[in-house]
N, C-alpha and C. Protein backbone atom coordinates (compact mmCIF):
# COMPACT_ATOMS: atom_id res chain seq x y z
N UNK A 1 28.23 16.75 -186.56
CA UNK A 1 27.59 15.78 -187.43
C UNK A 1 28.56 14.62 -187.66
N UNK A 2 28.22 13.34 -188.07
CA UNK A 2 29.02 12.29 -188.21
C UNK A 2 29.04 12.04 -189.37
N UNK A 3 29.66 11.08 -189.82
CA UNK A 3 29.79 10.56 -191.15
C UNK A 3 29.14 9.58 -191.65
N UNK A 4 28.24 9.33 -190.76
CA UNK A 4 26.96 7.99 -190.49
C UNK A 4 26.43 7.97 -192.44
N UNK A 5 26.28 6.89 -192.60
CA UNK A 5 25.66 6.46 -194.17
C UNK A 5 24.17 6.39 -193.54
N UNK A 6 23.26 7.15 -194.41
CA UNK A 6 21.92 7.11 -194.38
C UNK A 6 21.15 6.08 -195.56
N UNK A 7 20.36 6.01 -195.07
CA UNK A 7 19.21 5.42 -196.63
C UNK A 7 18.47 6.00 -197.02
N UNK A 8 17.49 6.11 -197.83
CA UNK A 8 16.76 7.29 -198.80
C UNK A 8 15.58 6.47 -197.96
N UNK A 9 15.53 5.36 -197.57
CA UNK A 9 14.51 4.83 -197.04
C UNK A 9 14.07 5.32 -195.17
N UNK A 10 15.40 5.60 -194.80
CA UNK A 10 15.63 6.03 -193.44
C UNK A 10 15.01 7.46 -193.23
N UNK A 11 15.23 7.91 -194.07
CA UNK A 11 15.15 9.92 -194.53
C UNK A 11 14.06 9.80 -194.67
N UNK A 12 13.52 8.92 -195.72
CA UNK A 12 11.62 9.36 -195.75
C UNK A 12 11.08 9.24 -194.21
N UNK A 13 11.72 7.82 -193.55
CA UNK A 13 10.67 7.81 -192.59
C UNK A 13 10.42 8.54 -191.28
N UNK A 14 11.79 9.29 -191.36
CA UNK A 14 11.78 10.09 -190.49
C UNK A 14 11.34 11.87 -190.25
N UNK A 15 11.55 11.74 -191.83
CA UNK A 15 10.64 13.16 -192.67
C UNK A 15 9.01 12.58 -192.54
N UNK A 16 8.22 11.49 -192.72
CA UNK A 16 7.19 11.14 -192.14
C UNK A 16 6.73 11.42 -190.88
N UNK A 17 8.27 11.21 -190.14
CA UNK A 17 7.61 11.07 -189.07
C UNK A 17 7.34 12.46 -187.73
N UNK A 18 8.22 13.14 -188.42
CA UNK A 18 8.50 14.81 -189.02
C UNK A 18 6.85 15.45 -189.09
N UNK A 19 6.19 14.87 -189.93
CA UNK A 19 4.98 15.47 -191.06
C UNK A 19 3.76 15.14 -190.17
N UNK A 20 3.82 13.86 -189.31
CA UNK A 20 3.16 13.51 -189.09
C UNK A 20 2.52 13.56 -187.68
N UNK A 21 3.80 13.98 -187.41
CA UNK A 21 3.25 14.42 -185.33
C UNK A 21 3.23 16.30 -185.27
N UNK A 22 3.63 17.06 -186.55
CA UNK A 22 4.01 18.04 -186.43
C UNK A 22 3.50 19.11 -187.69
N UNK A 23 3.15 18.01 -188.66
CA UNK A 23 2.90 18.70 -189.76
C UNK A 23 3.81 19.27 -190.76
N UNK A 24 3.15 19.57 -192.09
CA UNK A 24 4.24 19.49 -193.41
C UNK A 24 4.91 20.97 -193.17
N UNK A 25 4.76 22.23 -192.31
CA UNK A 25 5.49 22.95 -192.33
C UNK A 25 6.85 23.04 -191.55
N UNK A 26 6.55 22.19 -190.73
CA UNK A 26 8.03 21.41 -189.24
C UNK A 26 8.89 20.86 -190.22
N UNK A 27 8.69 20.10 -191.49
CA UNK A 27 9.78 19.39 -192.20
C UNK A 27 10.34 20.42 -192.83
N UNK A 28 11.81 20.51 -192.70
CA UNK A 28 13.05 21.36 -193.03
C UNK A 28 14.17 19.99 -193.19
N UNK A 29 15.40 20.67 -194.29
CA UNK A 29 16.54 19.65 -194.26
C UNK A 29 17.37 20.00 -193.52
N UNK A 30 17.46 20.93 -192.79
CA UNK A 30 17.71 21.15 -191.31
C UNK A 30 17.74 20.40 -190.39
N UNK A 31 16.41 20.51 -189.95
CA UNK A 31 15.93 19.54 -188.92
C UNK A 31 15.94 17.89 -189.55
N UNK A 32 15.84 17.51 -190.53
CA UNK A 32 15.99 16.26 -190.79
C UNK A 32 17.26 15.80 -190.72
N UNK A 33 18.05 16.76 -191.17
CA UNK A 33 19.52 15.95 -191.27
C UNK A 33 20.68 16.36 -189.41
N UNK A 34 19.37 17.21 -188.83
CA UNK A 34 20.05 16.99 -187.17
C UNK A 34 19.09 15.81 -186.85
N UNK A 35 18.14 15.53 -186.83
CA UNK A 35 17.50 14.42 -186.64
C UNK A 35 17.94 13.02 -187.26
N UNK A 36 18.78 12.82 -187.93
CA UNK A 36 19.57 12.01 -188.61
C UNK A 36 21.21 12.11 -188.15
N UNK A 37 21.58 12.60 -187.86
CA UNK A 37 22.42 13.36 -187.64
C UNK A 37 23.74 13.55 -188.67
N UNK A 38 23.48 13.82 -189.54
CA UNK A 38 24.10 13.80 -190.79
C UNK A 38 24.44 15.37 -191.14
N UNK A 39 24.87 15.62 -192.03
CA UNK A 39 25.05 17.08 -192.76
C UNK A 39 23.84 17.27 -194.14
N UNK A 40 23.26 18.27 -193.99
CA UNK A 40 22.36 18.48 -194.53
C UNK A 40 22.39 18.33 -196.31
N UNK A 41 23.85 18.85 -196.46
CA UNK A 41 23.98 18.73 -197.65
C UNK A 41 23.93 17.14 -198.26
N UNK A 42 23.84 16.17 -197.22
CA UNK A 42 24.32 14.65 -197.47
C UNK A 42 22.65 14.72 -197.78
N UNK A 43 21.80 15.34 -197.95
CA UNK A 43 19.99 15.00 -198.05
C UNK A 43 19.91 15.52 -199.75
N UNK A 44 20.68 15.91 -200.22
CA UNK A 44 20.90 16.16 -201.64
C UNK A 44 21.69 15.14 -202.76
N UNK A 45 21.84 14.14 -201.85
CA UNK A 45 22.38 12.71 -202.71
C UNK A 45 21.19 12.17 -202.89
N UNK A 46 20.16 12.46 -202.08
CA UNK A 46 19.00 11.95 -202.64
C UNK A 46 17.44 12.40 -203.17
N UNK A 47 17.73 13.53 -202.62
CA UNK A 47 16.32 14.44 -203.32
C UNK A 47 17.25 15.85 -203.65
N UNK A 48 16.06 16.45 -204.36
CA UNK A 48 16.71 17.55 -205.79
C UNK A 48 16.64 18.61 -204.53
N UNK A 49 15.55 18.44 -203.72
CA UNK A 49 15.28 19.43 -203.08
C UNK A 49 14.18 19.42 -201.74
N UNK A 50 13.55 20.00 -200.99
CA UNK A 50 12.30 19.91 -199.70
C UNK A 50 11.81 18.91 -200.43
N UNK A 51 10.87 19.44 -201.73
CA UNK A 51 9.80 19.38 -202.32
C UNK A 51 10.03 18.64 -203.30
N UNK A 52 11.07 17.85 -203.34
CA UNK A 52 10.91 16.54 -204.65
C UNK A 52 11.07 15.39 -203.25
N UNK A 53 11.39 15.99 -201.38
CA UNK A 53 10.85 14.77 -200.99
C UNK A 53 9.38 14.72 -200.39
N UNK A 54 8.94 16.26 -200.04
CA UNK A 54 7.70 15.61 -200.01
C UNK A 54 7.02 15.23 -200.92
N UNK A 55 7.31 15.74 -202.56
CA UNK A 55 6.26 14.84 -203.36
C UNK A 55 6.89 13.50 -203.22
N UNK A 56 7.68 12.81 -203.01
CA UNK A 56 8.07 11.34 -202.65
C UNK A 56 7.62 10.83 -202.07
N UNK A 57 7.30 11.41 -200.72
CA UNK A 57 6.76 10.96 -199.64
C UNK A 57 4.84 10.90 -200.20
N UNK A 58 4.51 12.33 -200.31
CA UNK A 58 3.14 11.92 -201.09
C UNK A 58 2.66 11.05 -202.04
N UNK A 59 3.84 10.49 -203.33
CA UNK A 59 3.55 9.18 -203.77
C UNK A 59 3.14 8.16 -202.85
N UNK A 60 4.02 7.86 -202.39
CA UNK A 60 3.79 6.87 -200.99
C UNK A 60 2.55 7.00 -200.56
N UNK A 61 2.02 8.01 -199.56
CA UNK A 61 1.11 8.44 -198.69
C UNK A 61 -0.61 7.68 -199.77
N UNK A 62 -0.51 8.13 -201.04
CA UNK A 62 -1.60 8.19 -201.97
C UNK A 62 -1.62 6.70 -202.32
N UNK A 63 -0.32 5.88 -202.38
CA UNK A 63 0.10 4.42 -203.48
C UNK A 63 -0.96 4.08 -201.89
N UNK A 64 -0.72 4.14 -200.90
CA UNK A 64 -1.35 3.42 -199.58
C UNK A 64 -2.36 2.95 -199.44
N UNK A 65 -2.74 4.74 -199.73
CA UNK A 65 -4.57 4.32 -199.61
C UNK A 65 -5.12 4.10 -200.99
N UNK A 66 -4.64 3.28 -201.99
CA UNK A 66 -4.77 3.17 -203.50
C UNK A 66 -4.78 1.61 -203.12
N UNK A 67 -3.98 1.28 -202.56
CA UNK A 67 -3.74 -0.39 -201.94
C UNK A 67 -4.79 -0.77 -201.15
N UNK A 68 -4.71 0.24 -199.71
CA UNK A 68 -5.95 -0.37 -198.96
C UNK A 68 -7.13 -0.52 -199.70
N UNK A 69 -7.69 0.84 -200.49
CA UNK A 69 -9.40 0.68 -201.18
C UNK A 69 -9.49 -0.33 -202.11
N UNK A 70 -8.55 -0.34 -202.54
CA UNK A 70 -8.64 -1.65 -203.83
C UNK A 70 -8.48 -3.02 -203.21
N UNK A 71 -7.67 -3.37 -201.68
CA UNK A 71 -8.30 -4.50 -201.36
C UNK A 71 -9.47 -4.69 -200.71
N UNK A 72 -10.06 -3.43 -200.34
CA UNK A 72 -11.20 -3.65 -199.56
C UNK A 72 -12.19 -3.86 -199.97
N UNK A 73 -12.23 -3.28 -202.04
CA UNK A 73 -13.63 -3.08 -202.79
C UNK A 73 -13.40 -4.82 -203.63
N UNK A 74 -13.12 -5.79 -203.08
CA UNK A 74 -13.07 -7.04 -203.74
C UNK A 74 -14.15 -7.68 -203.39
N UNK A 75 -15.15 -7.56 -204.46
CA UNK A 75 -16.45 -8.53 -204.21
C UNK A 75 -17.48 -7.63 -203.83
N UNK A 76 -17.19 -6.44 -204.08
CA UNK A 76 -18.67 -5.24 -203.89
C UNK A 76 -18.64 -4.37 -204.92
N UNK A 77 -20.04 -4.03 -204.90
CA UNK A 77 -20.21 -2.98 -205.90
C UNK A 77 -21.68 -2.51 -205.66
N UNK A 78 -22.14 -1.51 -206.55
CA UNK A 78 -23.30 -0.22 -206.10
C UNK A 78 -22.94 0.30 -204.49
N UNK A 79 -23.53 0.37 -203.98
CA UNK A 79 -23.37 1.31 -202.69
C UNK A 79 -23.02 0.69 -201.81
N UNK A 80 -22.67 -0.96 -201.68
CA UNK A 80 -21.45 -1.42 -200.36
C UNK A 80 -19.88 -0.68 -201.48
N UNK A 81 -19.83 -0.45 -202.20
CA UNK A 81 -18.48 -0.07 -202.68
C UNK A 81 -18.58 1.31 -202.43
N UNK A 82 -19.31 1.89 -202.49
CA UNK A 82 -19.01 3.61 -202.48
C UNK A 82 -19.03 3.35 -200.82
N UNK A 83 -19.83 2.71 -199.72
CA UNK A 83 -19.32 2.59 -198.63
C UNK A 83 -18.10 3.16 -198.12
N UNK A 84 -17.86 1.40 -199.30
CA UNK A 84 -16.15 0.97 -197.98
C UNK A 84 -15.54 1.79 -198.44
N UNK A 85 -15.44 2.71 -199.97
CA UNK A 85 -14.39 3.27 -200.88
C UNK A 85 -14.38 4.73 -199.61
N UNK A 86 -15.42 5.30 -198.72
CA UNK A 86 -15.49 6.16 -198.24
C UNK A 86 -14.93 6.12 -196.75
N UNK A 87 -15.16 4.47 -196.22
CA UNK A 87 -14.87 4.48 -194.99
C UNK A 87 -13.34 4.51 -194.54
N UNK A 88 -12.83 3.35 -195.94
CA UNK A 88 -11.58 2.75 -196.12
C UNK A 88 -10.45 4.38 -195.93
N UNK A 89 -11.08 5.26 -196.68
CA UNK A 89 -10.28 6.66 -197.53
C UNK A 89 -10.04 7.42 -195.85
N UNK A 90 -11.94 7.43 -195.34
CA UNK A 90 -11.72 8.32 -193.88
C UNK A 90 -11.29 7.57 -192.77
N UNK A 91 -10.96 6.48 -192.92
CA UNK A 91 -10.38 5.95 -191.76
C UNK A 91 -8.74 5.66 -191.89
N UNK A 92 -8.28 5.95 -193.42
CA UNK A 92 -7.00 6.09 -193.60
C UNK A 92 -6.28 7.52 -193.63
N UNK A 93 -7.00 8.54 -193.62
CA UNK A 93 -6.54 10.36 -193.45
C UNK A 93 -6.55 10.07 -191.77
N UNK A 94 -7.61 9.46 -190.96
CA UNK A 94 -7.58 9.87 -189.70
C UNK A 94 -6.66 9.00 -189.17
N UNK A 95 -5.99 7.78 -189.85
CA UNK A 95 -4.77 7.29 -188.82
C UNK A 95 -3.99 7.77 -189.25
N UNK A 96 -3.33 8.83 -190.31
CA UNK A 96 -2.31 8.88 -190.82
C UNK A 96 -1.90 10.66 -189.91
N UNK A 97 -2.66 10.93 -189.02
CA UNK A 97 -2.19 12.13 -188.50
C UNK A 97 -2.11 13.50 -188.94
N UNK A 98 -0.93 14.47 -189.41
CA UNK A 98 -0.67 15.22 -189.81
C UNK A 98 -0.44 15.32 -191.21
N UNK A 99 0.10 13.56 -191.65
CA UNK A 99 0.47 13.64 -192.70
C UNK A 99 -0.76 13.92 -193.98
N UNK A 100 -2.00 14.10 -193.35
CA UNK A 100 -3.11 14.32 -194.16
C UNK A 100 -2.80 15.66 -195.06
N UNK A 101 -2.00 16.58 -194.47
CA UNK A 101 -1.91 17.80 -195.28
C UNK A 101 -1.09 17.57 -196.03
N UNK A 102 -0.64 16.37 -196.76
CA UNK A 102 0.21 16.26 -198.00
C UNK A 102 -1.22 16.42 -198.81
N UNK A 103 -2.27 16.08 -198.75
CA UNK A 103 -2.97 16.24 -200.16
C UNK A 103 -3.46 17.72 -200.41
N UNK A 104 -3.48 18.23 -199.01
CA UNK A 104 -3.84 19.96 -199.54
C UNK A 104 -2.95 20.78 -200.35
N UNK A 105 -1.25 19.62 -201.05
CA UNK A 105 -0.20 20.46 -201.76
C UNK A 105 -0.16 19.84 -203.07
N UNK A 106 -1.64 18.60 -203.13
CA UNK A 106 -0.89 18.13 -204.36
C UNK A 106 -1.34 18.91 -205.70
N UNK A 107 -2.01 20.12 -205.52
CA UNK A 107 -2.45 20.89 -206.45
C UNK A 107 -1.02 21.49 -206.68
N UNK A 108 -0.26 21.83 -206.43
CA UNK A 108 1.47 22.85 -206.53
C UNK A 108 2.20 21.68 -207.45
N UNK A 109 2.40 20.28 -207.04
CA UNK A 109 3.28 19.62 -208.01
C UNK A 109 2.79 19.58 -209.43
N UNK A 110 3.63 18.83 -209.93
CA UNK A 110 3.88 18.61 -211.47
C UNK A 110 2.82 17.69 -211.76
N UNK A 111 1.95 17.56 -212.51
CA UNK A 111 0.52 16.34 -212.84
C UNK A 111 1.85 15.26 -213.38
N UNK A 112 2.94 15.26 -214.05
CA UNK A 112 3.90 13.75 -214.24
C UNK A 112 4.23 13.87 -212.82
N UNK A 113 4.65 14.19 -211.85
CA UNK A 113 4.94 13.34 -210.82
C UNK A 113 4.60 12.37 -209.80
N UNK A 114 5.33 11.30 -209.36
CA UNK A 114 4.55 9.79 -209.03
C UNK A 114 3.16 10.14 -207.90
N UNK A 115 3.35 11.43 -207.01
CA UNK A 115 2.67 11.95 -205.93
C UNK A 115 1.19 12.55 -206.63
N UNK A 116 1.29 13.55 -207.95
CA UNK A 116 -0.08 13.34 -208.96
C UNK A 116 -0.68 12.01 -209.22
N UNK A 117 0.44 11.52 -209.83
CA UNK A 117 -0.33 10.17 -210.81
C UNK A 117 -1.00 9.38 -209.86
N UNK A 118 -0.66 8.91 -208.50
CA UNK A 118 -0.98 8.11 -207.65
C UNK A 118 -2.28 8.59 -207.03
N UNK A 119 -2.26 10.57 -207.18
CA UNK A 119 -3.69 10.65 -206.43
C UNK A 119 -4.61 10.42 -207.45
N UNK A 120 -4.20 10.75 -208.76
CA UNK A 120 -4.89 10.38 -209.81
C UNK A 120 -5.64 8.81 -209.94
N UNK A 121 -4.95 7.97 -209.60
CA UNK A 121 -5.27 7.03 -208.93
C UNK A 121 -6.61 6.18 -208.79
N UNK A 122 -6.18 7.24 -207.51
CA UNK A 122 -7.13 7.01 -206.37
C UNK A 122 -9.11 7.72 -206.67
N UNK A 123 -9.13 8.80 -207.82
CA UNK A 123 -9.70 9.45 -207.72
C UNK A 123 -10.24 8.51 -209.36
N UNK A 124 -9.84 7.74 -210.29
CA UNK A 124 -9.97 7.38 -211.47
C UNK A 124 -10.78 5.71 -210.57
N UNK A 125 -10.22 5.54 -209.62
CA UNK A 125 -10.73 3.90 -209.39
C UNK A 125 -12.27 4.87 -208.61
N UNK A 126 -12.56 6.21 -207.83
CA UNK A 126 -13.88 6.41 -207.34
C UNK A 126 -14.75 6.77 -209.10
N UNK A 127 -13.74 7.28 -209.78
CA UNK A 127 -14.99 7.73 -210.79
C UNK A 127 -15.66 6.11 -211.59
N UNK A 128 -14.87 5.13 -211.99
CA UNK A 128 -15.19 4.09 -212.05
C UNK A 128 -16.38 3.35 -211.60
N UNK A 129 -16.25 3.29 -210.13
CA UNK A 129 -17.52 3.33 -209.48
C UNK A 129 -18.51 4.06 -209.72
N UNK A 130 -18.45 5.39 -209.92
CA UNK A 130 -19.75 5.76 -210.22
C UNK A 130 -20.49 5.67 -211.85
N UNK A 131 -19.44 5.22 -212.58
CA UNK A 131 -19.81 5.13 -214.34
C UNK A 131 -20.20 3.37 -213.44
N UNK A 132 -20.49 2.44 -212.59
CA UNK A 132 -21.21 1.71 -212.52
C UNK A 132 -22.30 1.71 -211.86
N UNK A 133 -23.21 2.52 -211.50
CA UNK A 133 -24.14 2.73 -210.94
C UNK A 133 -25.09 3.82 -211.95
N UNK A 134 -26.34 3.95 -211.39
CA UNK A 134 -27.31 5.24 -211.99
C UNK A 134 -27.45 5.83 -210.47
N UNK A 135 -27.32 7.55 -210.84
CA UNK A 135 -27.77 8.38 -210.22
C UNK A 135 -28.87 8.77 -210.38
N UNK A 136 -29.58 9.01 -209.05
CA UNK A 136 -30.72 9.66 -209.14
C UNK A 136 -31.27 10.93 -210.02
N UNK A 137 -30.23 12.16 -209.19
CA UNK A 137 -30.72 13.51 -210.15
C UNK A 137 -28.82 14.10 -210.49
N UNK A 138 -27.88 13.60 -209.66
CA UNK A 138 -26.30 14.25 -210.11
C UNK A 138 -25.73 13.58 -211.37
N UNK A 139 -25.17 14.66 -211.90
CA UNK A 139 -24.33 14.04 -212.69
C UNK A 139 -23.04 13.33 -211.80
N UNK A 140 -22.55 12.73 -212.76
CA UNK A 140 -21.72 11.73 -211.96
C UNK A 140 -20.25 12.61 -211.55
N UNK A 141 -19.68 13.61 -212.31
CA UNK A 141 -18.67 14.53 -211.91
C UNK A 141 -19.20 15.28 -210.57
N UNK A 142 -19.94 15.90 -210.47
CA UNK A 142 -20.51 16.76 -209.55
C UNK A 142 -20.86 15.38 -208.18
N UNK A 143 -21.20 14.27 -208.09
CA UNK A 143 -21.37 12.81 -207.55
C UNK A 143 -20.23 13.01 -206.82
N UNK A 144 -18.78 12.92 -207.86
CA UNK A 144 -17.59 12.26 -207.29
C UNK A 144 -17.09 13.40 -206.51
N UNK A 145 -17.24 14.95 -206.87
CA UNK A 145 -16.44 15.69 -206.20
C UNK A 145 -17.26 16.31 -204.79
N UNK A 146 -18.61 15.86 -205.03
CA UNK A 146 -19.12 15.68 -203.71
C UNK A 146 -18.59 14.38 -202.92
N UNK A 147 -18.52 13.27 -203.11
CA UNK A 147 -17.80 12.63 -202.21
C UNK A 147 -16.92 12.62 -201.63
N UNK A 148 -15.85 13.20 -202.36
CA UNK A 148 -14.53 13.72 -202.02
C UNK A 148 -14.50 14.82 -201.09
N UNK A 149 -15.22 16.37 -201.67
CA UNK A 149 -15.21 17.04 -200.90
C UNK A 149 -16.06 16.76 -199.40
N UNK A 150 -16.94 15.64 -198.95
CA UNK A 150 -17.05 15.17 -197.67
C UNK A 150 -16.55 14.80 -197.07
N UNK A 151 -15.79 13.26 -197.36
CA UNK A 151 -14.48 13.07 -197.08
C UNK A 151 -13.52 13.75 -196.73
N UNK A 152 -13.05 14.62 -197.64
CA UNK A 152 -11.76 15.24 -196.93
C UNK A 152 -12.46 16.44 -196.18
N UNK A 153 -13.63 17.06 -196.06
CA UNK A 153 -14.18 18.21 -195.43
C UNK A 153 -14.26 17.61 -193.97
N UNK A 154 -14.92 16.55 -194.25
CA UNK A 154 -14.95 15.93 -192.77
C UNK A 154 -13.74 15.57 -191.90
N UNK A 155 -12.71 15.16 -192.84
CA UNK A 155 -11.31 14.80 -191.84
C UNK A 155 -10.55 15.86 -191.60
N UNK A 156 -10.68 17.10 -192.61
CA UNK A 156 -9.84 18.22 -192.10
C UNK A 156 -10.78 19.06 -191.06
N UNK A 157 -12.22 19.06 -190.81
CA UNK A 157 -12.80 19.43 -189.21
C UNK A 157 -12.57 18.68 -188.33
N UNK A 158 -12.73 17.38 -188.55
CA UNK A 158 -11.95 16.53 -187.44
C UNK A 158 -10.72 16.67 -186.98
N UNK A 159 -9.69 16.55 -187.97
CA UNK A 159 -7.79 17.04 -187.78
C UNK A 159 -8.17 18.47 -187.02
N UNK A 160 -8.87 19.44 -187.34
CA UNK A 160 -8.97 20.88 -186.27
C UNK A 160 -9.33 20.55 -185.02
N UNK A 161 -10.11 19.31 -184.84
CA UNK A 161 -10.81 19.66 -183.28
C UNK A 161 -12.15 20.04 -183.42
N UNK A 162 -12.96 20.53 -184.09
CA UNK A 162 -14.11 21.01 -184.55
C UNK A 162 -15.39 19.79 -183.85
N UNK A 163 -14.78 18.55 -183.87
CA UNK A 163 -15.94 17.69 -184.34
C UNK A 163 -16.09 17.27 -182.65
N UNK A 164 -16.92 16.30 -182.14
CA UNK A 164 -16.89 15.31 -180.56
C UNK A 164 -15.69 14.91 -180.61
N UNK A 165 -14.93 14.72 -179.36
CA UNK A 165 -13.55 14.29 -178.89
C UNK A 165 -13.44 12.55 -178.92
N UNK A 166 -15.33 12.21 -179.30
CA UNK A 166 -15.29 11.08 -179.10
C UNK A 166 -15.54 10.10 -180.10
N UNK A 167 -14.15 9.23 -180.15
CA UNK A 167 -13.87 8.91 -181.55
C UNK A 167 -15.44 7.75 -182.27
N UNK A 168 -16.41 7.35 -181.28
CA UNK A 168 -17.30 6.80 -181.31
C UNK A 168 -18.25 7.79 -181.59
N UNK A 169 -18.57 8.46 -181.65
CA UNK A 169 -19.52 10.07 -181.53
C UNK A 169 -19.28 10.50 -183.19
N UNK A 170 -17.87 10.61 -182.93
CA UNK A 170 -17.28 11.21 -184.89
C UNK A 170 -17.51 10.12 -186.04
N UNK A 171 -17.76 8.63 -185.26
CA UNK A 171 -17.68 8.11 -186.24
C UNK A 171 -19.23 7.59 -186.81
N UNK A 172 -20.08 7.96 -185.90
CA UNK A 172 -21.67 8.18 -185.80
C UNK A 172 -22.17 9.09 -186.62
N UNK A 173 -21.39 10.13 -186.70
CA UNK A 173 -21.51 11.52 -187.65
C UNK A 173 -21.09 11.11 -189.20
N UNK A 174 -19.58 10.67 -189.34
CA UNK A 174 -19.37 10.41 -190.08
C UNK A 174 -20.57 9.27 -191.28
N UNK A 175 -21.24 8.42 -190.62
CA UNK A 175 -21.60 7.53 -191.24
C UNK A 175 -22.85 8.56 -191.50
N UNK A 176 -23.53 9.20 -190.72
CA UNK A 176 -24.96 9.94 -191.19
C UNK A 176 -24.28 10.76 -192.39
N UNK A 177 -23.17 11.30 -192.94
CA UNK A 177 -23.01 11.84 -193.44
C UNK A 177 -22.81 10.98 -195.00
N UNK A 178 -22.15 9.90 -194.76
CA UNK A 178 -21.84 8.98 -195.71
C UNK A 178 -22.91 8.10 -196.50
N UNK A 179 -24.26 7.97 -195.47
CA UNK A 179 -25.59 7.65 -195.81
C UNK A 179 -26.35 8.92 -196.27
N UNK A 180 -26.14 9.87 -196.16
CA UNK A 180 -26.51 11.16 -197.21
C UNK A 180 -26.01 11.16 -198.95
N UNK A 181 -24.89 10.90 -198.51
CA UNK A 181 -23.86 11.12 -199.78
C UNK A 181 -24.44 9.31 -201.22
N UNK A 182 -24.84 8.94 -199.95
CA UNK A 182 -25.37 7.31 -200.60
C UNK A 182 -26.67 7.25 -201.04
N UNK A 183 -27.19 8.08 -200.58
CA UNK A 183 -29.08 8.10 -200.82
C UNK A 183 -29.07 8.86 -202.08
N UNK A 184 -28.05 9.10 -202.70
CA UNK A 184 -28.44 9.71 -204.12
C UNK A 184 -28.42 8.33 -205.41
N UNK A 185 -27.71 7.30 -204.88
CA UNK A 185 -27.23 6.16 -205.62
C UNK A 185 -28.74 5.46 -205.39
N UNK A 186 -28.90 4.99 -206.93
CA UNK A 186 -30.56 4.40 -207.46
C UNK A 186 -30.28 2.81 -206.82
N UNK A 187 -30.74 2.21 -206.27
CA UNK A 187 -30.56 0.59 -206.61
C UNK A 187 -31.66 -0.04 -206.49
């Protein structure tokens, strides 16, 4: 190992990049700090531990797609916003790779940490949307966690392989599914 100076900025992206071709169980400070080529113990100047960097990294991952939906929902509302809020979300899990299974851990962290608060987020700007609209026959809780659970149901059969190989085919599906989830919204 060398004596090479790292950045806390260098370490995430390579623990990303770790997560993301390989998935959140491949990231070790092991392998990050031979992949860095540093001494492992030098990965403790900057996180407490694994798991104070992947919740770091999951702040990040969540602040992202908190950025993209909120610039995309500028100037819409009733059902072009639950749209884009759906397209924006599944077209940001499916470029982001592997790293999608950071949200299947954010139930284990701490609700104060930045990786909660941020999915919190994300999930306070969809309920929003729906306290602006009337539903047909859902209440609006049961509304939001159906959307969600499509969304991410749909990108974690897709991330398996489950779905057409063809990213034009999945995304045909996707939308019949998203025009289901929309035909409950009154306008």
């Amino acid at each position: 190992m060398s004596n090479q100076r790292v950045t806390k900025d260098q370490i995430i992206q390579t623990a990303q990049g770790i997560i993301f071709h390989e998935g959140l169980t491949a990231l070790s400070f092991p392998r990050l700090s031979k992949m860095l080529a540093i001494r492992s113990q030098a990965l403790y100047n900057y996180f407490d531990n694994l798991d104070d960097l992947v919740n770091q990294i999951g702040a990040i991952f969540m602040d992202n797609l908190y950025q993209q939906v909120i610039e995309s929902l500028v100037g819409l509302s009733g059902k072009a916003a639950f749209k884009k809020y759906a397209e924006v979300a599944h077209d940001y899990f499916e470029s982001q790779g592997k790293m999608v299974e950071l949200i299947y851990d954010v139930h284990k962290v701490n609700r104060e940490s930045q990786f909660y608060q941020n999915t919190a987020k994300v999930l306070a700007l969809l309920n929003k949307l729906v306290d602006s609209v009337h539903l047909k026959q859902m209440h609006a809780q049961s509304y939001v966690q159906t959307l969600i659970s499509s969304v991410l149901g749909f990108t974690a059969i897709e991330m398996m392989g489950f779905l057409p190989p063809e990213k034009k085919q999945r995304q045909l599906e996707f939308q019949e599914l998203l025009n289901l989830q929309l035909s409950e919204i009154d306008e």
